[in-house]
N, C-alpha and C. Protein backbone atom coordinates (compact mmCIF):
# COMPACT_ATOMS: atom_id res chain seq x y z
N UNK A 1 11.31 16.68 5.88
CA UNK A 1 11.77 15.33 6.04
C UNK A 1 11.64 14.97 7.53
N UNK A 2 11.21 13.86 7.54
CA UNK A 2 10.42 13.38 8.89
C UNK A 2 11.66 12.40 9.54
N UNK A 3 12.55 11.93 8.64
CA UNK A 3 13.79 10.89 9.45
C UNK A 3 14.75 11.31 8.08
N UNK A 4 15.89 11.24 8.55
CA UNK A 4 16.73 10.59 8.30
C UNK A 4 17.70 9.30 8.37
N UNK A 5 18.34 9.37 7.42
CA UNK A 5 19.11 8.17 7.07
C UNK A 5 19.97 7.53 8.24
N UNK A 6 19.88 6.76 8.33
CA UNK A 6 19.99 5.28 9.99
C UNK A 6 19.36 5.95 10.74
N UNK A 7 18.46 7.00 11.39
CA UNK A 7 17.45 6.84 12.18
C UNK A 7 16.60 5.02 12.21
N UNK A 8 16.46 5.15 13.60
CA UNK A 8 15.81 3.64 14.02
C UNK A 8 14.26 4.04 14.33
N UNK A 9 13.46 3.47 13.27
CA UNK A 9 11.90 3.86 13.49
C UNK A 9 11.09 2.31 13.78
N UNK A 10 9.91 2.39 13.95
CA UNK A 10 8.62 1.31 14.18
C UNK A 10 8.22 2.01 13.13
N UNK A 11 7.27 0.58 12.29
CA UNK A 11 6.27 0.88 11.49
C UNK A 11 5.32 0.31 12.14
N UNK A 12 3.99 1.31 11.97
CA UNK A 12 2.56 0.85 12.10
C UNK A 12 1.93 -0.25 11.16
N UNK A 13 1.00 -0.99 12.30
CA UNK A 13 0.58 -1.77 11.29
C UNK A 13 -0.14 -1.25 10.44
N UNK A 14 -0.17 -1.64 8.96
CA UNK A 14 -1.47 -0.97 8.42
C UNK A 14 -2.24 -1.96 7.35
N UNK A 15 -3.05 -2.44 7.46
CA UNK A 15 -3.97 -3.64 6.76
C UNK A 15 -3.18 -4.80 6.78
N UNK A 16 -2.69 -5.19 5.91
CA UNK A 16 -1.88 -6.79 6.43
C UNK A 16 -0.74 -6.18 6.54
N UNK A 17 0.20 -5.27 6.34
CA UNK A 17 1.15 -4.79 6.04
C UNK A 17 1.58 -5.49 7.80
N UNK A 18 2.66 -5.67 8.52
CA UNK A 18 3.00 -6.39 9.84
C UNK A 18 3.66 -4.95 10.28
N UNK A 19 3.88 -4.85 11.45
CA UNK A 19 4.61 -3.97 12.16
C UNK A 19 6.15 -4.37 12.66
N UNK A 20 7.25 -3.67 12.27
CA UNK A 20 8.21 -4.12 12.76
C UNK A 20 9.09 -2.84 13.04
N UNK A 21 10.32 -2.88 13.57
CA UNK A 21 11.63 -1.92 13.95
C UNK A 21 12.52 -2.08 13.18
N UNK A 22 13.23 -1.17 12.10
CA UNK A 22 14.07 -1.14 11.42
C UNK A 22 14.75 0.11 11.45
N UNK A 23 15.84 0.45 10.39
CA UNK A 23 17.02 1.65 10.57
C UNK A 23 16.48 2.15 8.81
N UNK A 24 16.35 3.32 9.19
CA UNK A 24 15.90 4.15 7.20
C UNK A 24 17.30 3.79 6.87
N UNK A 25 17.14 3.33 5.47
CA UNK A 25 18.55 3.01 4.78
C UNK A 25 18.68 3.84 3.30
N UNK A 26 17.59 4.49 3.12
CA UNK A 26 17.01 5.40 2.08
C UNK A 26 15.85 6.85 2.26
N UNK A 27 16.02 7.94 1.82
CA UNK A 27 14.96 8.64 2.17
C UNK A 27 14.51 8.82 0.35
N UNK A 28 13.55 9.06 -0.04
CA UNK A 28 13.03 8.83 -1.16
C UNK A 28 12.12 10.35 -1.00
N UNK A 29 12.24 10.77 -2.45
CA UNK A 29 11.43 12.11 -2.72
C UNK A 29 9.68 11.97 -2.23
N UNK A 30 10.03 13.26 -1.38
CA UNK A 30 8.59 13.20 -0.60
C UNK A 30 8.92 12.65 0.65
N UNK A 31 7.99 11.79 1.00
CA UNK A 31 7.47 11.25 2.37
C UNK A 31 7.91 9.93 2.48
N UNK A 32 8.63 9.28 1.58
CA UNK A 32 9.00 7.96 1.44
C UNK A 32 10.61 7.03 1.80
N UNK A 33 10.41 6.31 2.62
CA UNK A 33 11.22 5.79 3.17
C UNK A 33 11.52 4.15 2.93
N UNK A 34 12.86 3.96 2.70
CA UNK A 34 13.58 2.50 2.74
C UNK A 34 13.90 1.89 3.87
N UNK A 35 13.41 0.99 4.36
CA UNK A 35 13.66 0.85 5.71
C UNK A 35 14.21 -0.52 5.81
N UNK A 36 15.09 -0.89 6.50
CA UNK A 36 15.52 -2.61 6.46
C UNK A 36 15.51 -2.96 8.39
N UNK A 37 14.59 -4.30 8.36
CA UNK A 37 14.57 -4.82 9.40
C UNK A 37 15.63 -5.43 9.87
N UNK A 38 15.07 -6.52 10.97
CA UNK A 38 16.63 -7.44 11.75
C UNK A 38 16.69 -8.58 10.93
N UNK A 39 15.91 -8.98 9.67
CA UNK A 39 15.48 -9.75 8.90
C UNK A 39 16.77 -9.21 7.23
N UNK A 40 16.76 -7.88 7.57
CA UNK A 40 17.64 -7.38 6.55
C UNK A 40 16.73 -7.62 4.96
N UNK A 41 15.40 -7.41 4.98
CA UNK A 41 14.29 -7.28 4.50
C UNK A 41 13.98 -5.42 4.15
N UNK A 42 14.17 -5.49 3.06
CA UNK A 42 13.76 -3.82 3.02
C UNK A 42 12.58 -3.66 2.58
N UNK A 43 11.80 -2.31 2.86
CA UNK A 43 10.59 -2.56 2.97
C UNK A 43 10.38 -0.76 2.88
N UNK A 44 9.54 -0.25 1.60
CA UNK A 44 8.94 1.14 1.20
C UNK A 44 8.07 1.12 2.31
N UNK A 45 8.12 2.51 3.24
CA UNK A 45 7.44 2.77 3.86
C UNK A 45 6.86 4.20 3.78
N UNK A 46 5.74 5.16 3.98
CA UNK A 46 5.53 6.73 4.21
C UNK A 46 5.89 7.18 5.24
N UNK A 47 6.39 8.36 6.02
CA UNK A 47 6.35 8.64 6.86
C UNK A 47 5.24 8.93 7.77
N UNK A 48 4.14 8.82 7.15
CA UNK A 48 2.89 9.13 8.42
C UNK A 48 2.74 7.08 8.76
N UNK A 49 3.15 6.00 8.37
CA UNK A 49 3.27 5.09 8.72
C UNK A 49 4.35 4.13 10.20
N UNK A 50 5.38 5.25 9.98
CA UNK A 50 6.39 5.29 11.10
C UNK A 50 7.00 6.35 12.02
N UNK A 51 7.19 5.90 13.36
CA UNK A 51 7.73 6.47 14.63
C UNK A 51 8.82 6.22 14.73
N UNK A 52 9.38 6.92 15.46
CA UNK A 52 11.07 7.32 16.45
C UNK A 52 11.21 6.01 17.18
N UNK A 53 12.14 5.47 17.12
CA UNK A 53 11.64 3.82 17.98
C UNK A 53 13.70 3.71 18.88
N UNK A 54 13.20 2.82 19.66
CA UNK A 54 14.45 2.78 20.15
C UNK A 54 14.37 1.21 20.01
N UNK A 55 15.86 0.87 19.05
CA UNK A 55 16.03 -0.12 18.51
C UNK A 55 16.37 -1.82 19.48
N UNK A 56 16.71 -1.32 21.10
CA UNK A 56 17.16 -2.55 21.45
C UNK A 56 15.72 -2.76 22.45
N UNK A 57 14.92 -1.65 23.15
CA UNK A 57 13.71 -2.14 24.03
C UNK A 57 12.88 -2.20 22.53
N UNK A 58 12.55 -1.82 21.56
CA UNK A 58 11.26 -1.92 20.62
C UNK A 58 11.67 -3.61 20.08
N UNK A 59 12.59 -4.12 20.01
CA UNK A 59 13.26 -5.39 19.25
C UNK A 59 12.61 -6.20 20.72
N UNK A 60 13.08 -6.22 21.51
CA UNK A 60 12.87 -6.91 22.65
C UNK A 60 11.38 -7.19 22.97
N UNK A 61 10.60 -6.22 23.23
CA UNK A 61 9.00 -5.70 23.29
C UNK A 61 8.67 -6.77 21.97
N UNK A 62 9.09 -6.75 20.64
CA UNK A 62 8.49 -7.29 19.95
C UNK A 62 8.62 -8.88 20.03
N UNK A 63 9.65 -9.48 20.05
CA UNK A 63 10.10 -10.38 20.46
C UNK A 63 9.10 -10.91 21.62
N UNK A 64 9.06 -10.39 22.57
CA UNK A 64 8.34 -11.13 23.31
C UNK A 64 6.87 -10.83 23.18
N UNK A 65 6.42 -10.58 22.54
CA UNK A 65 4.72 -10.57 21.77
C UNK A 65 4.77 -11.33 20.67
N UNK A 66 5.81 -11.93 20.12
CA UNK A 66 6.04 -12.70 18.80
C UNK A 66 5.73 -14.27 19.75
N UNK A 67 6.65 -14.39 21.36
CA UNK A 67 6.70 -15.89 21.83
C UNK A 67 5.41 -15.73 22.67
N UNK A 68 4.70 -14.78 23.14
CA UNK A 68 3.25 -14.95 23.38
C UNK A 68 2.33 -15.44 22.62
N UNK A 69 2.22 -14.98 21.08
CA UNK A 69 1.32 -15.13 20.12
C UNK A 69 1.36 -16.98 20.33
N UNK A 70 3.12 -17.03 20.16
CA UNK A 70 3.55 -18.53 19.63
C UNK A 70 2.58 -19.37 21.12
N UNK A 71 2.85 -18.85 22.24
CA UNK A 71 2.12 -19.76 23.52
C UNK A 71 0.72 -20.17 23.50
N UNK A 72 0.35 -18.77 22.90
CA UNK A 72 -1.32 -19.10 22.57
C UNK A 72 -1.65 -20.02 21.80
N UNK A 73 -0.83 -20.30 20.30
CA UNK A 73 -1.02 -20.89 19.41
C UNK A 73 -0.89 -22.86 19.77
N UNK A 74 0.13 -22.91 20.73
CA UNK A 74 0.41 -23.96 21.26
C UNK A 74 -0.53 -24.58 22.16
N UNK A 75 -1.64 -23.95 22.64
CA UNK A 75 -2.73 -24.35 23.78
C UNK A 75 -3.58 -25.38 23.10
């Protein structure tokens, strides 16, 4: 088992799937993980899909690549 339960991980992006920071709220037989964002959105994830994340700089980091995207979009 690669996390446990409220460990705070990042998921990778993977095809459209989005990348975000959430807390495992489930560990599931095998490699499989429940994960709920700041959205409180839960979301099946594998463990070769997610990292060890630290929940208040990875939230922040994302956040401000979320109001970049938005600046570009505004030009």
């Amino acid at each position: 088992m690669k996390f446990e339960k409220d460990d705070w991980v990042r998921s990778a992006r993977v095809g459209a799937k989005g990348s975000f920071v959430g807390q495992v709220k489930e560990v599931l037989d095998g490699d499989e993980y429940v994960v709920r964002d700041d959205d409180r959105k839960r979301w099946l994830r594998k463990g070769s899909e997610l990292i060890r994340a630290n929940p208040k700089a990875d939230n922040d980091n994302e956040r401000a690549d979320q109001r970049a995207r938005m600046q570009h979009w505004r030009l």
